[in-house]
C-alpha atoms as a PDB file:
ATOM      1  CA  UNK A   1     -86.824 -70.231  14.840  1.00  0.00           C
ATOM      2  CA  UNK A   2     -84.366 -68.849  16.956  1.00  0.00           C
ATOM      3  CA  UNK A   3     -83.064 -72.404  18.021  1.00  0.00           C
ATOM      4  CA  UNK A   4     -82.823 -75.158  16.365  1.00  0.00           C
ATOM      5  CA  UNK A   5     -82.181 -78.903  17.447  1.00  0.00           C
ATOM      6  CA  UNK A   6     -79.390 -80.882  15.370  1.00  0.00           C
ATOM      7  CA  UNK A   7     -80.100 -84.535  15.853  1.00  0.00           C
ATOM      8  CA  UNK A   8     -79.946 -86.150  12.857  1.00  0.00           C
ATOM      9  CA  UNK A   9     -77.831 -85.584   9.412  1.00  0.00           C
ATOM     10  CA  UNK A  10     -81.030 -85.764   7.564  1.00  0.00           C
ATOM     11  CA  UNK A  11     -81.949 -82.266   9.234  1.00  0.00           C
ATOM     12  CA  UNK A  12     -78.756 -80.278   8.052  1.00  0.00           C
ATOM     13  CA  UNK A  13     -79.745 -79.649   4.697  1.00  0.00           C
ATOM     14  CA  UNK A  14     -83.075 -78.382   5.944  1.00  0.00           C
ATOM     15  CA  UNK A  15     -81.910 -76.175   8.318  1.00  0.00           C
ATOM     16  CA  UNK A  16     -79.085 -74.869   6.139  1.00  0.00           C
ATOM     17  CA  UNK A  17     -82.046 -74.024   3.570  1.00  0.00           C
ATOM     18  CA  UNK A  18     -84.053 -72.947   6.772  1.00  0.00           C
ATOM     19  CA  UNK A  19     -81.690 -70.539   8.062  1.00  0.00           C
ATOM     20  CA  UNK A  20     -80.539 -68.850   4.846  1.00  0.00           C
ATOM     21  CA  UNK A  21     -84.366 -67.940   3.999  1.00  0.00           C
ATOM     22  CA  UNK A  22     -85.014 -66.916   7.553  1.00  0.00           C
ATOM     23  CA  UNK A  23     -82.023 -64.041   7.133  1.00  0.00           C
ATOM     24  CA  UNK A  24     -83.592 -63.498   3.849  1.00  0.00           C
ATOM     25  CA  UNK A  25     -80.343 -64.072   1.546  1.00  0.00           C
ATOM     26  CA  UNK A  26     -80.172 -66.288  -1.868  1.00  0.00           C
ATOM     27  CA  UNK A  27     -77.832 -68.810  -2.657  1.00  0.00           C
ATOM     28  CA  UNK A  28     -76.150 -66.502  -4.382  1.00  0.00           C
ATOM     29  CA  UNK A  29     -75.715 -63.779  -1.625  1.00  0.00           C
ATOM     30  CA  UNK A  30     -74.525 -66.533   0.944  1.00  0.00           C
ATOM     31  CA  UNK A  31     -72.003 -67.850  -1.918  1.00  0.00           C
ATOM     32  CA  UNK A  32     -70.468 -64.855  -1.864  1.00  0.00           C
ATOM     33  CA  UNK A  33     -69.928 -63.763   1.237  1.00  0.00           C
ATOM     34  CA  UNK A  34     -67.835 -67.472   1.339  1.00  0.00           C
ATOM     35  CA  UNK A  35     -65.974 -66.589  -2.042  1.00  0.00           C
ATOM     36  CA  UNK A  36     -67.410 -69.505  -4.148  1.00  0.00           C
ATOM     37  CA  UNK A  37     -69.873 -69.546  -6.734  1.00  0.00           C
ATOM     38  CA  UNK A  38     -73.621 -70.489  -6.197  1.00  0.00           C
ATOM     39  CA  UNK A  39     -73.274 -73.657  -7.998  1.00  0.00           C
ATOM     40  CA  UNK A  40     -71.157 -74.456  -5.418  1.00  0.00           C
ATOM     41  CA  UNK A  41     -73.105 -73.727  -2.234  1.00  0.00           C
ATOM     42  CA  UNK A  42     -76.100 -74.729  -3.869  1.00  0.00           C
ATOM     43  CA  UNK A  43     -74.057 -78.547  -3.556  1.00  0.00           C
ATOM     44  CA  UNK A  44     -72.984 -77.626  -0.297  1.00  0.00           C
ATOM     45  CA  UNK A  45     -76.655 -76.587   1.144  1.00  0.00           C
ATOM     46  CA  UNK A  46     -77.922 -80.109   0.026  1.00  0.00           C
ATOM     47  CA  UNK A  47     -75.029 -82.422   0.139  1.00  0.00           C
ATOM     48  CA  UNK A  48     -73.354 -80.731   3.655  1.00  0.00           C
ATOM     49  CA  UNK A  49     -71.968 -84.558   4.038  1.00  0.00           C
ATOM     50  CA  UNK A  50     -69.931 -83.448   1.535  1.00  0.00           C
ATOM     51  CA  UNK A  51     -68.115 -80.979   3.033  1.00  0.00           C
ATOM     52  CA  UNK A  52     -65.282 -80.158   5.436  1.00  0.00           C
ATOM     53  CA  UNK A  53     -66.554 -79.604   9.462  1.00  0.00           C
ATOM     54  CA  UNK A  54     -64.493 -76.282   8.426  1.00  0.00           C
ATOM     55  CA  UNK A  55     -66.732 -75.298   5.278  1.00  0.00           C
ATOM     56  CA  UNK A  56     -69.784 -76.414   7.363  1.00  0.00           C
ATOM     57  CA  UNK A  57     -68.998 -73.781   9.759  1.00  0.00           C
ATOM     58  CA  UNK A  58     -67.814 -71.335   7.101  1.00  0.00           C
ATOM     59  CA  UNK A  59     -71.244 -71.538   6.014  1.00  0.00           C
ATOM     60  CA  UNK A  60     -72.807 -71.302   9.242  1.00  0.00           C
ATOM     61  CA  UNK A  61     -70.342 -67.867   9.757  1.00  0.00           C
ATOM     62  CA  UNK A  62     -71.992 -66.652   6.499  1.00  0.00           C
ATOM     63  CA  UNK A  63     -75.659 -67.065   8.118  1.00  0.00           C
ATOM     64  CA  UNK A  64     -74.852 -65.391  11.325  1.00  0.00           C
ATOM     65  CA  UNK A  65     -75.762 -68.391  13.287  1.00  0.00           C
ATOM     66  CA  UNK A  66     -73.789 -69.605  16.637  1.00  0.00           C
ATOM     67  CA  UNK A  67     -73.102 -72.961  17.498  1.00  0.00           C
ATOM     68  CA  UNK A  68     -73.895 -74.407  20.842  1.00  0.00           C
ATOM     69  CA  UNK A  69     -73.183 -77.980  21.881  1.00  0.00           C
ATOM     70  CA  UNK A  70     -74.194 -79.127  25.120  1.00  0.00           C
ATOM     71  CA  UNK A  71     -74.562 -82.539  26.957  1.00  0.00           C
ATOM     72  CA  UNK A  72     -77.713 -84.341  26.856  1.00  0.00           C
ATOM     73  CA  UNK A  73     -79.073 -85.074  30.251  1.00  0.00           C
ATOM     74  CA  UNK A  74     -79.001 -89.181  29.718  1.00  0.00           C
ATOM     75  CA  UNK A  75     -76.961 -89.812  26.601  1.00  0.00           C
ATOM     76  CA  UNK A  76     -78.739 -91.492  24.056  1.00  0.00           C
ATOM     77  CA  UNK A  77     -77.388 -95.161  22.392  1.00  0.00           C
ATOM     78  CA  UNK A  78     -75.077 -94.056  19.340  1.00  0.00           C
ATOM     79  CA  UNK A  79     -76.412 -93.718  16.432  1.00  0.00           C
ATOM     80  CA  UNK A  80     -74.839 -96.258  13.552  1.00  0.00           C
ATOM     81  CA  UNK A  81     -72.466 -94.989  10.902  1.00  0.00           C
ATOM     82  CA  UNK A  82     -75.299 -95.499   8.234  1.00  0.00           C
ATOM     83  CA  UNK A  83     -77.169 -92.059  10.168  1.00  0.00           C
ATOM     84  CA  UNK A  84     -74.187 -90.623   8.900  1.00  0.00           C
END
Protein backbone atom coordinates (compact mmCIF):
# COMPACT_ATOMS: atom_id res chain seq x y z
CA UNK A 1 0.00 0.00 0.00
CA UNK A 2 2.48 2.40 -0.70
CA UNK A 3 0.09 4.40 -3.09
CA UNK A 4 -3.09 4.93 -2.96
CA UNK A 5 -5.70 6.32 -5.58
CA UNK A 6 -8.19 9.16 -4.25
CA UNK A 7 -11.15 9.14 -6.55
CA UNK A 8 -14.03 9.24 -4.73
CA UNK A 9 -15.08 10.84 -1.12
CA UNK A 10 -16.46 7.53 -0.20
CA UNK A 11 -12.70 6.22 -0.12
CA UNK A 12 -11.29 8.87 2.43
CA UNK A 13 -12.53 7.43 5.43
CA UNK A 14 -11.13 4.09 4.37
CA UNK A 15 -7.93 5.11 3.61
CA UNK A 16 -7.64 7.41 6.62
CA UNK A 17 -8.48 4.09 8.70
CA UNK A 18 -6.13 2.29 6.11
CA UNK A 19 -3.19 4.33 6.59
CA UNK A 20 -3.25 4.82 10.37
CA UNK A 21 -3.25 0.82 10.84
CA UNK A 22 -0.65 0.40 8.17
CA UNK A 23 1.89 2.79 10.46
CA UNK A 24 0.56 0.80 13.25
CA UNK A 25 -0.79 3.83 15.54
CA UNK A 26 -4.39 4.00 17.43
CA UNK A 27 -6.74 6.63 17.31
CA UNK A 28 -5.46 7.70 20.20
CA UNK A 29 -1.70 7.96 19.23
CA UNK A 30 -2.66 9.88 15.92
CA UNK A 31 -4.99 12.26 18.19
CA UNK A 32 -2.25 13.25 19.87
CA UNK A 33 0.30 13.94 17.83
CA UNK A 34 -2.64 16.63 16.34
CA UNK A 35 -3.41 17.93 20.00
CA UNK A 36 -7.11 16.79 20.14
CA UNK A 37 -8.67 14.10 21.89
CA UNK A 38 -9.56 10.66 20.30
CA UNK A 39 -13.16 11.34 20.37
CA UNK A 40 -12.35 13.83 18.16
CA UNK A 41 -10.31 12.15 15.43
CA UNK A 42 -12.27 9.21 15.81
CA UNK A 43 -15.20 11.90 14.07
CA UNK A 44 -12.67 13.15 11.91
CA UNK A 45 -11.40 9.54 10.51
CA UNK A 46 -15.10 8.78 9.55
CA UNK A 47 -16.76 12.02 8.86
CA UNK A 48 -13.38 13.76 6.96
CA UNK A 49 -16.35 15.81 5.04
CA UNK A 50 -16.46 17.34 8.09
CA UNK A 51 -13.42 18.86 8.32
CA UNK A 52 -11.24 21.76 7.17
CA UNK A 53 -8.86 20.86 3.75
CA UNK A 54 -6.33 22.19 6.62
CA UNK A 55 -7.28 19.49 9.39
CA UNK A 56 -7.47 16.92 6.51
CA UNK A 57 -3.93 17.50 5.87
CA UNK A 58 -3.06 17.95 9.54
CA UNK A 59 -4.10 14.51 9.75
CA UNK A 60 -2.42 13.29 6.82
CA UNK A 61 1.02 15.17 8.48
CA UNK A 62 0.27 12.99 11.56
CA UNK A 63 0.39 9.65 9.31
CA UNK A 64 3.51 10.51 7.51
CA UNK A 65 1.84 10.34 4.22
CA UNK A 66 2.67 12.85 1.12
CA UNK A 67 0.28 14.20 -1.11
CA UNK A 68 0.64 14.03 -4.82
CA UNK A 69 -1.84 15.46 -7.31
CA UNK A 70 -1.29 15.02 -10.82
CA UNK A 71 -3.33 15.45 -14.11
CA UNK A 72 -5.22 12.66 -15.46
CA UNK A 73 -4.27 11.83 -18.97
CA UNK A 74 -8.06 12.54 -20.48
CA UNK A 75 -9.98 14.30 -17.74
CA UNK A 76 -12.87 12.57 -16.69
CA UNK A 77 -16.74 14.34 -16.79
CA UNK A 78 -17.10 16.08 -13.22
CA UNK A 79 -18.40 14.39 -10.81
CA UNK A 80 -21.89 16.05 -9.28
CA UNK A 81 -21.91 17.87 -5.97
CA UNK A 82 -23.95 14.89 -4.44
CA UNK A 83 -20.20 12.68 -4.77
CA UNK A 84 -19.32 15.21 -2.46
Amino acid sequence: MDTLLLQTPAQLPLYLKALRKRRGLTQSQVASRLGIRQARYAFRETHPETVSTRQILDVFAALGVDILLRLRSTPKAAQSREDW
